[in-house]
C-alpha atoms as a PDB file:
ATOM      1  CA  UNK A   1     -32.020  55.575  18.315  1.00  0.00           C
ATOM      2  CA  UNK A   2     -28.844  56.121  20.545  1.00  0.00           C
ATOM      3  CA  UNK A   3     -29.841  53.365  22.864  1.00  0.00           C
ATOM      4  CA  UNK A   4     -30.157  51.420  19.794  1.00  0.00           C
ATOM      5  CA  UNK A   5     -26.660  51.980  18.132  1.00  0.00           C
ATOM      6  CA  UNK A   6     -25.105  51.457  21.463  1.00  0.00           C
ATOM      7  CA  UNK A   7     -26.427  48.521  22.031  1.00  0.00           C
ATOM      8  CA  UNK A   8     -25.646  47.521  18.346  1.00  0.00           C
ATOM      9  CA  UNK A   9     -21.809  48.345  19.169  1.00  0.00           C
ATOM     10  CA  UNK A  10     -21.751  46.773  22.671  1.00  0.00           C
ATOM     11  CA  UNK A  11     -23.336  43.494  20.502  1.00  0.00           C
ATOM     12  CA  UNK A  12     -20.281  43.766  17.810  1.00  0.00           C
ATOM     13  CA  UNK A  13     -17.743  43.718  20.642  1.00  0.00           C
ATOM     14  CA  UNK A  14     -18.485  40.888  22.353  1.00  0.00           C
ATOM     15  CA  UNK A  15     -18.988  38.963  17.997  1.00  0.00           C
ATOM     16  CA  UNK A  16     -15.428  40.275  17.949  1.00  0.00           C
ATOM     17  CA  UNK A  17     -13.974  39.073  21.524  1.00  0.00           C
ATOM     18  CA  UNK A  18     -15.428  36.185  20.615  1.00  0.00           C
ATOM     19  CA  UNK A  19     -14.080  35.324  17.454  1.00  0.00           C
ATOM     20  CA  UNK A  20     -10.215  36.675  18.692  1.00  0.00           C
ATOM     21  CA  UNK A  21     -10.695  34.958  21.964  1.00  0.00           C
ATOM     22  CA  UNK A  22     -11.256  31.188  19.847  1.00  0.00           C
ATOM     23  CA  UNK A  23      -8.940  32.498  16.795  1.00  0.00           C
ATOM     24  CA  UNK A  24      -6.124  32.995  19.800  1.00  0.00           C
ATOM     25  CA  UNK A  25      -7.215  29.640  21.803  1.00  0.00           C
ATOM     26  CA  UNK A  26      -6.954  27.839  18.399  1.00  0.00           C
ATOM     27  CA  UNK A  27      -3.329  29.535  18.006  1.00  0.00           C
ATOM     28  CA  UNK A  28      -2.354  29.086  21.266  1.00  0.00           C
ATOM     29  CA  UNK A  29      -3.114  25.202  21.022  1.00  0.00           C
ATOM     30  CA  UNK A  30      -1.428  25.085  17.486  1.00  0.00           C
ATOM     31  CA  UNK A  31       1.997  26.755  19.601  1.00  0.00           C
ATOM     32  CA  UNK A  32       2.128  24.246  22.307  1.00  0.00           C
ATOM     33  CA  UNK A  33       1.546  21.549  19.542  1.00  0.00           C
ATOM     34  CA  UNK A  34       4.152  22.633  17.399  1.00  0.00           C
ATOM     35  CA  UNK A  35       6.512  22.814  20.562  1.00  0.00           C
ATOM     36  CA  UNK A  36       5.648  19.256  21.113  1.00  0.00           C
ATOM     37  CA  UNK A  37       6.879  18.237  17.642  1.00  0.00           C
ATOM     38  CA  UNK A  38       9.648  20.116  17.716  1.00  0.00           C
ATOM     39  CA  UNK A  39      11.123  19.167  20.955  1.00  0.00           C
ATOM     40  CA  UNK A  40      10.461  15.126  19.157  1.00  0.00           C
ATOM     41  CA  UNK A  41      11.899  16.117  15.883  1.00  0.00           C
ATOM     42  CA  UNK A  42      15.285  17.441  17.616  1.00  0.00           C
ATOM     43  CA  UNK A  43      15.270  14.608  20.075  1.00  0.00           C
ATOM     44  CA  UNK A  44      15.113  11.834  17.040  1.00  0.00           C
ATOM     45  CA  UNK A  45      17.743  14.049  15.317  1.00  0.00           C
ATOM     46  CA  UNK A  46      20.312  14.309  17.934  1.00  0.00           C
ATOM     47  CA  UNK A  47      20.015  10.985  19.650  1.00  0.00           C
ATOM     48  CA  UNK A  48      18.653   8.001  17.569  1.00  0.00           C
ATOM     49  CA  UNK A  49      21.727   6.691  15.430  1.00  0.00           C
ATOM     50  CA  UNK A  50      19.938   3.293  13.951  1.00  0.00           C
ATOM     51  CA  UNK A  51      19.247   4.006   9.970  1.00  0.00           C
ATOM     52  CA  UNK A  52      16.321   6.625   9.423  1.00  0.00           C
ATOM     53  CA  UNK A  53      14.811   9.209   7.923  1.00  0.00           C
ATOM     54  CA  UNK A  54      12.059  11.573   9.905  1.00  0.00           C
ATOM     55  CA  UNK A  55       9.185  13.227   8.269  1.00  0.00           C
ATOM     56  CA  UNK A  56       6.955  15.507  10.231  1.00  0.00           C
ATOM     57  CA  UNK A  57       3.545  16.957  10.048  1.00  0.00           C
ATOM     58  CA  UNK A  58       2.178  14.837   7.202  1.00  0.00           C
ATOM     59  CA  UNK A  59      -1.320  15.020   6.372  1.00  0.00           C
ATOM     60  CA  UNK A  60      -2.860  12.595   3.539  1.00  0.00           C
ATOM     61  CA  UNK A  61      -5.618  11.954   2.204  1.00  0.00           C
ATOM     62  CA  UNK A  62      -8.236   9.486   3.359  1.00  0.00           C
ATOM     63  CA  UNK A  63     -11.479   7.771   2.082  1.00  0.00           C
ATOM     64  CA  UNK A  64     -12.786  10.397   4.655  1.00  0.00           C
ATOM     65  CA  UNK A  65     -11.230  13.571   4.787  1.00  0.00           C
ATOM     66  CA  UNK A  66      -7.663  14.044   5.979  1.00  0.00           C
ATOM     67  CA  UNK A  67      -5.670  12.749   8.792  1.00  0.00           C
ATOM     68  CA  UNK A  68      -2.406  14.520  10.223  1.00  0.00           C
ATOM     69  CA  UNK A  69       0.323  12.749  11.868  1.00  0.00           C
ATOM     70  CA  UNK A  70       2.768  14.419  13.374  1.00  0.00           C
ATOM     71  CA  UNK A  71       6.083  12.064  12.864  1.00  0.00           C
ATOM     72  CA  UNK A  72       6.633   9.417  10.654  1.00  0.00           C
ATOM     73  CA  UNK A  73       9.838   7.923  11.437  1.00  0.00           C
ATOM     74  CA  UNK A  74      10.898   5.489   8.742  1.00  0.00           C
ATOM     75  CA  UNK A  75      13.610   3.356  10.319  1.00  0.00           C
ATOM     76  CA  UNK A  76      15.486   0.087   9.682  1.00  0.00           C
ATOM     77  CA  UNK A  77      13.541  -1.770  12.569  1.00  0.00           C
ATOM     78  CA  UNK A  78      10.226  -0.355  11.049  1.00  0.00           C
ATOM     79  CA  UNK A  79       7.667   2.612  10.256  1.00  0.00           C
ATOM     80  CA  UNK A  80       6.804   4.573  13.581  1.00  0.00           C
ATOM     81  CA  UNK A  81       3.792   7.078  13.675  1.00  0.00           C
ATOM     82  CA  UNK A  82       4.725   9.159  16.321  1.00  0.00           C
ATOM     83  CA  UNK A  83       1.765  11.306  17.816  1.00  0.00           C
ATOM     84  CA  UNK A  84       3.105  14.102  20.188  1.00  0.00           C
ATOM     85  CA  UNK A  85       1.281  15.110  23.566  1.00  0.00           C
ATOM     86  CA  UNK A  86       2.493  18.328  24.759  1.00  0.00           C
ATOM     87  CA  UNK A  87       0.972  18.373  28.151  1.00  0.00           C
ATOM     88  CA  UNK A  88       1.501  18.852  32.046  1.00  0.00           C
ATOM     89  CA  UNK A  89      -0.517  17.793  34.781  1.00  0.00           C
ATOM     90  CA  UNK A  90      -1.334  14.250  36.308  1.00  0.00           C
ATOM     91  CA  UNK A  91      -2.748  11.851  33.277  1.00  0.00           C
ATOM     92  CA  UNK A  92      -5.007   8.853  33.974  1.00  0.00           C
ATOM     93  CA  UNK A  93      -6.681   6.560  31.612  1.00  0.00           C
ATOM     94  CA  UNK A  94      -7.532   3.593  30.252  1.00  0.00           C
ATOM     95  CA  UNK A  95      -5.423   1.947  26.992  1.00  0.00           C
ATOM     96  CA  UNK A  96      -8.792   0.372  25.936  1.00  0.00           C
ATOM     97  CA  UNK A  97     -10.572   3.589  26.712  1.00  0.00           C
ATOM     98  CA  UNK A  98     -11.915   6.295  24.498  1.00  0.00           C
ATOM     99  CA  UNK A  99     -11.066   8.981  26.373  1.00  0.00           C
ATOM    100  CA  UNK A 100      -8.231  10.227  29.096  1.00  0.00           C
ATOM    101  CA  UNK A 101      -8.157  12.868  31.351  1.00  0.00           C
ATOM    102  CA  UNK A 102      -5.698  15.503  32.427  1.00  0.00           C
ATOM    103  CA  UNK A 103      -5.452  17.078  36.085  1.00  0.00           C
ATOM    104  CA  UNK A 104      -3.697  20.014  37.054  1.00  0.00           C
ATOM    105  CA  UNK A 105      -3.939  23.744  39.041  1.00  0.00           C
ATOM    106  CA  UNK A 106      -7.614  22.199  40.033  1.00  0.00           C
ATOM    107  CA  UNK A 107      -8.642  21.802  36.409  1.00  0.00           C
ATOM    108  CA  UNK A 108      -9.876  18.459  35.042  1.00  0.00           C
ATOM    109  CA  UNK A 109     -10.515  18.278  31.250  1.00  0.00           C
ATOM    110  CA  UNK A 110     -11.285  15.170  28.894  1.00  0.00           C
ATOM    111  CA  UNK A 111      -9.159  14.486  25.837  1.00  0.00           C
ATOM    112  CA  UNK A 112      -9.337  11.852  23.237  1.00  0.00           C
ATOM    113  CA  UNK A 113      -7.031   8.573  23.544  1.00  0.00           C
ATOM    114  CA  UNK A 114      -4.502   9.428  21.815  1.00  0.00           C
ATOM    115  CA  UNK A 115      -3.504   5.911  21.108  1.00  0.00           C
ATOM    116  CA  UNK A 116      -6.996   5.494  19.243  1.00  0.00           C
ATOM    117  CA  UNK A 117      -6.431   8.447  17.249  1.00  0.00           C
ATOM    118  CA  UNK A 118      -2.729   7.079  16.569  1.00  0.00           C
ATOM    119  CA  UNK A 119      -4.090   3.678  15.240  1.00  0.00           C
ATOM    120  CA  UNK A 120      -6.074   6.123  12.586  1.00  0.00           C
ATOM    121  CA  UNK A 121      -2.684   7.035  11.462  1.00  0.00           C
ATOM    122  CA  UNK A 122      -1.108   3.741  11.046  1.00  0.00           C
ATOM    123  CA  UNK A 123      -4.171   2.224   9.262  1.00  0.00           C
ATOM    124  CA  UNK A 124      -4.210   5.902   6.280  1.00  0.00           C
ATOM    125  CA  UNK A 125       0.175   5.105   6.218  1.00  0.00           C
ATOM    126  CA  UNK A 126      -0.625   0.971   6.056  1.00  0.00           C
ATOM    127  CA  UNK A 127      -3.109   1.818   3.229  1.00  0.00           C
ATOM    128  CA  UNK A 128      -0.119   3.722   1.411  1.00  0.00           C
ATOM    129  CA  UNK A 129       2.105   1.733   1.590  1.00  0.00           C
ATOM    130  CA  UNK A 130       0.336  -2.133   2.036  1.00  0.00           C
ATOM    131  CA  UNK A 131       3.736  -3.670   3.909  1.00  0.00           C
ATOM    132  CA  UNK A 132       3.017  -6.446   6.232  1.00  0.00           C
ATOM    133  CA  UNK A 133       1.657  -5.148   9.853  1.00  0.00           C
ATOM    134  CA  UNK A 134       4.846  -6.139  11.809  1.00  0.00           C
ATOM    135  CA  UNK A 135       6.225  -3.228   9.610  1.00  0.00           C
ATOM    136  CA  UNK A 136       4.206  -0.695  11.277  1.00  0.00           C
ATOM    137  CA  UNK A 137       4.378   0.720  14.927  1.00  0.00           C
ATOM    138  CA  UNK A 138       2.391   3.465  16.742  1.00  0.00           C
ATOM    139  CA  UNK A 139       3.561   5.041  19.753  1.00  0.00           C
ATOM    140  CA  UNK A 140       2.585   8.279  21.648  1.00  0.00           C
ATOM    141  CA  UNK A 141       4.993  10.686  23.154  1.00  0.00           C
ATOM    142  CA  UNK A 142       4.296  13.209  26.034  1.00  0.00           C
ATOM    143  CA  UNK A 143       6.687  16.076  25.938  1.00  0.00           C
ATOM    144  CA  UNK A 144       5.719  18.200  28.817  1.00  0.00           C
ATOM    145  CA  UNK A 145       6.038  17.227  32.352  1.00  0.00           C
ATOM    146  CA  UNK A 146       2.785  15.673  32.615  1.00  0.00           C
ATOM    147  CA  UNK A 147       3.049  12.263  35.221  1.00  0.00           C
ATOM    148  CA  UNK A 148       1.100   9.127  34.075  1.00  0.00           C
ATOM    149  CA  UNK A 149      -1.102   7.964  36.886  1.00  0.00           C
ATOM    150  CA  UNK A 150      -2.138   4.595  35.569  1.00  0.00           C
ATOM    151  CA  UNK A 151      -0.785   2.276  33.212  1.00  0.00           C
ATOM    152  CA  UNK A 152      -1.096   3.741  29.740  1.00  0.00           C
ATOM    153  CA  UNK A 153       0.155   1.078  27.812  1.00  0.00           C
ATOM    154  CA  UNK A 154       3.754  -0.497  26.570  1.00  0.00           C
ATOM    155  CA  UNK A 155       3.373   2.558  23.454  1.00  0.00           C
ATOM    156  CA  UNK A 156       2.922   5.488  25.470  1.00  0.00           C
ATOM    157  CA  UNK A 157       6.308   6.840  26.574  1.00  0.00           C
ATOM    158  CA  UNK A 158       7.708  10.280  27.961  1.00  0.00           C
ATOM    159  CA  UNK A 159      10.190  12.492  25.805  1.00  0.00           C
ATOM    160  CA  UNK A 160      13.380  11.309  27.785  1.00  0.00           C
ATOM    161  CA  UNK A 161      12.196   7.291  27.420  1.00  0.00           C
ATOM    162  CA  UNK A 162      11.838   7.809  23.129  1.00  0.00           C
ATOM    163  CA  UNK A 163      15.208   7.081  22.318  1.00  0.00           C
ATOM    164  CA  UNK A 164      15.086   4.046  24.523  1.00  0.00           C
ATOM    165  CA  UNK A 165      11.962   2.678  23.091  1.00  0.00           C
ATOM    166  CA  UNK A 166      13.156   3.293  19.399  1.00  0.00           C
ATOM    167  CA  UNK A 167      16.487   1.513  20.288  1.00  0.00           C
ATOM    168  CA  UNK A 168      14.764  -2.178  21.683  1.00  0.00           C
ATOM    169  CA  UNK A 169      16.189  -4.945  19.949  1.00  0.00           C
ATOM    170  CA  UNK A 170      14.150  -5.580  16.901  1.00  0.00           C
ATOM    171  CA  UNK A 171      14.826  -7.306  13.638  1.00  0.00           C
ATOM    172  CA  UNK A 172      16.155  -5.443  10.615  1.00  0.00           C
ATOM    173  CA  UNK A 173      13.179  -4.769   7.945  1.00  0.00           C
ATOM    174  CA  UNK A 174      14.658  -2.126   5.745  1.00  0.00           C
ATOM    175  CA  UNK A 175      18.262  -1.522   4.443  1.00  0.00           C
ATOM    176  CA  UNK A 176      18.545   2.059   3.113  1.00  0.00           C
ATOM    177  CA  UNK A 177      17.780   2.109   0.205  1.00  0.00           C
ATOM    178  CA  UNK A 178      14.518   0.846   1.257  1.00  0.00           C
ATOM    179  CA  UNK A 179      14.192   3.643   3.681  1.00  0.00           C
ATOM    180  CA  UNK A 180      14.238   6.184   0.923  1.00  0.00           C
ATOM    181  CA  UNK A 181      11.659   4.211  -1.045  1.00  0.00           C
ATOM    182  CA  UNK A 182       8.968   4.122   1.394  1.00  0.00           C
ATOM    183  CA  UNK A 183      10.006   7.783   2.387  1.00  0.00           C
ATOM    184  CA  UNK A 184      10.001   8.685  -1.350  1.00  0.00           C
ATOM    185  CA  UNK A 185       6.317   7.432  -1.651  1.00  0.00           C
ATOM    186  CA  UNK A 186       4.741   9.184   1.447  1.00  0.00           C
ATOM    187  CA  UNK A 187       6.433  12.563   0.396  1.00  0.00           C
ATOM    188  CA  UNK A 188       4.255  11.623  -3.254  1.00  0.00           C
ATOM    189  CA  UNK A 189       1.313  11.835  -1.048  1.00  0.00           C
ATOM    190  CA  UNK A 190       1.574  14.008   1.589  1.00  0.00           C
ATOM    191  CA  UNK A 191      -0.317  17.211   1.415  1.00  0.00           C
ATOM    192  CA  UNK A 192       1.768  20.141   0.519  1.00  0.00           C
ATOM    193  CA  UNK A 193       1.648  21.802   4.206  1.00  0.00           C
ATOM    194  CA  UNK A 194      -0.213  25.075   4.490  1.00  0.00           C
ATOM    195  CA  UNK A 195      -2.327  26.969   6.799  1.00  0.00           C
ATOM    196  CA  UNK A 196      -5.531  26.421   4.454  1.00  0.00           C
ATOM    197  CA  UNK A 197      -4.167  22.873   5.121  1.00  0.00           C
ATOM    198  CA  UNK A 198      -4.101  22.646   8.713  1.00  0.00           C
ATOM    199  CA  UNK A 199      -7.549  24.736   8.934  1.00  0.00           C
ATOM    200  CA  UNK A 200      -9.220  22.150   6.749  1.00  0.00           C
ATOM    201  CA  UNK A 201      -7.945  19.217   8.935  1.00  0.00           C
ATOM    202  CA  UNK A 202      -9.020  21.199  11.699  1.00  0.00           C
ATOM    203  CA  UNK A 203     -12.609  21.961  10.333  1.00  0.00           C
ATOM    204  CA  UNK A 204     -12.884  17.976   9.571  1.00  0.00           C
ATOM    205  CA  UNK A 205     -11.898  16.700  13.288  1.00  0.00           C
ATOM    206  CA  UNK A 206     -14.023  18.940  14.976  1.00  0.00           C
ATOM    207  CA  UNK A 207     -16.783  18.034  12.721  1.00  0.00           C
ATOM    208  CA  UNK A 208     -15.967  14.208  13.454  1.00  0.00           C
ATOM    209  CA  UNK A 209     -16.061  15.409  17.180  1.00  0.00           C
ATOM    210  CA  UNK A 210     -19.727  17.166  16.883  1.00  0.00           C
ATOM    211  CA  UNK A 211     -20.801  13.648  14.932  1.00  0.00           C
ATOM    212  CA  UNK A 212     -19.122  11.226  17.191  1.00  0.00           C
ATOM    213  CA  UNK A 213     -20.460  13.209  20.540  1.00  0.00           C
ATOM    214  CA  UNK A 214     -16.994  13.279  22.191  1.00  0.00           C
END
């Protein structure tokens, strides 16, 4: 019977490392995400003087679940979805591909394209909205000190190149009044922002993960 109970304990601590050691992976990836967004939110704030108005962490609803973008940025030239990369290392992959890959300290790990999961974004704001395409824009941001390796594509841009990128010459769509329309109607529909929220989008991408076999 002692053997029994201690082995009963030693199986209960390592159910309980377990579940703390994901619960403070999952927290630790949620920090270094939200530092990502923030370090984009204050850049956009500080720096980008054209007309605009920035929402961040939105998550609607979709014919399938959720899907959470991190930045709209609802500007004169256009609607930007704004999906923020927080990471270091040496990045290679393909624009057209389905997955990249991040090296660094002798560690290689796979991670979605994050311009495919962008387009996701645009299509669930598009739907929202239905303005004409050339309204709509999807770009990715890296915020750490990561170092592309190979061409990522002309929407894939490092944290000191945003302002830059959101400053090309393009043609006026939206006076400002229209910005606070179209900003007006995605705060209608956004998801009031919680942490059953954020676990539920959670839950529903790694489910899409498990079904997809990425």
């Amino acid at each position: 019977m002692v053997a029994l109970a201690m082995w009963l304990w030693v199986f209960i601590l390592i159910l309980a490392l377990a579940f703390f050691g994901g619960f403070a992976s999952g927290r630790w990836q949620l920090l270094r995400h939200n530092t990502g967004e923030a370090l984009v939110a204050d850049t956009i704030g500080g720096r980008l003087y054209r007309p605009h108005l920035l929402l961040n962490n939105v998550t609607l609803k979709t014919e399938h679940g959720t899907t959470q973008i991190d930045h709209i940025l609802v500007m004169d030239a256009g609607i930007f979805l704004i999906e923020t990369k927080h990471y270091g290392g040496w990045i290679f992959g393909d624009p057209k591909g389905r997955q990249w890959t991040q090296v660094g300290f002798q560690r290689k790990s796979k991670f979605q394209n994050p311009t495919h999961q962008n387009y996701g974004h645009l299509k669930a704001v598009q739907a929202l909205l239905k303005l004409p395409d050339e309204s709509f824009r999807a770009v990715v941001v890296f915020t750490g000190d990561a170092k592309f390796k190979t061409q990522l594509g002309p929407d894939v841009v490092q944290l000191p190149e945003l302002i830059d990128y959101l400053e090309t010459e393009r043609r006026v769509l939206f006076d400002e009044d229209q910005i606070a329309h179209i900003v007006g109607r995605i705060e209608m529909s956004r998801l009031r922002r919680s942490i059953e929220t954020d676990e539920y989008h959670l839950n529903f991408v790694r489910q899409r993960f498990k079904t997809s076999g990425l």
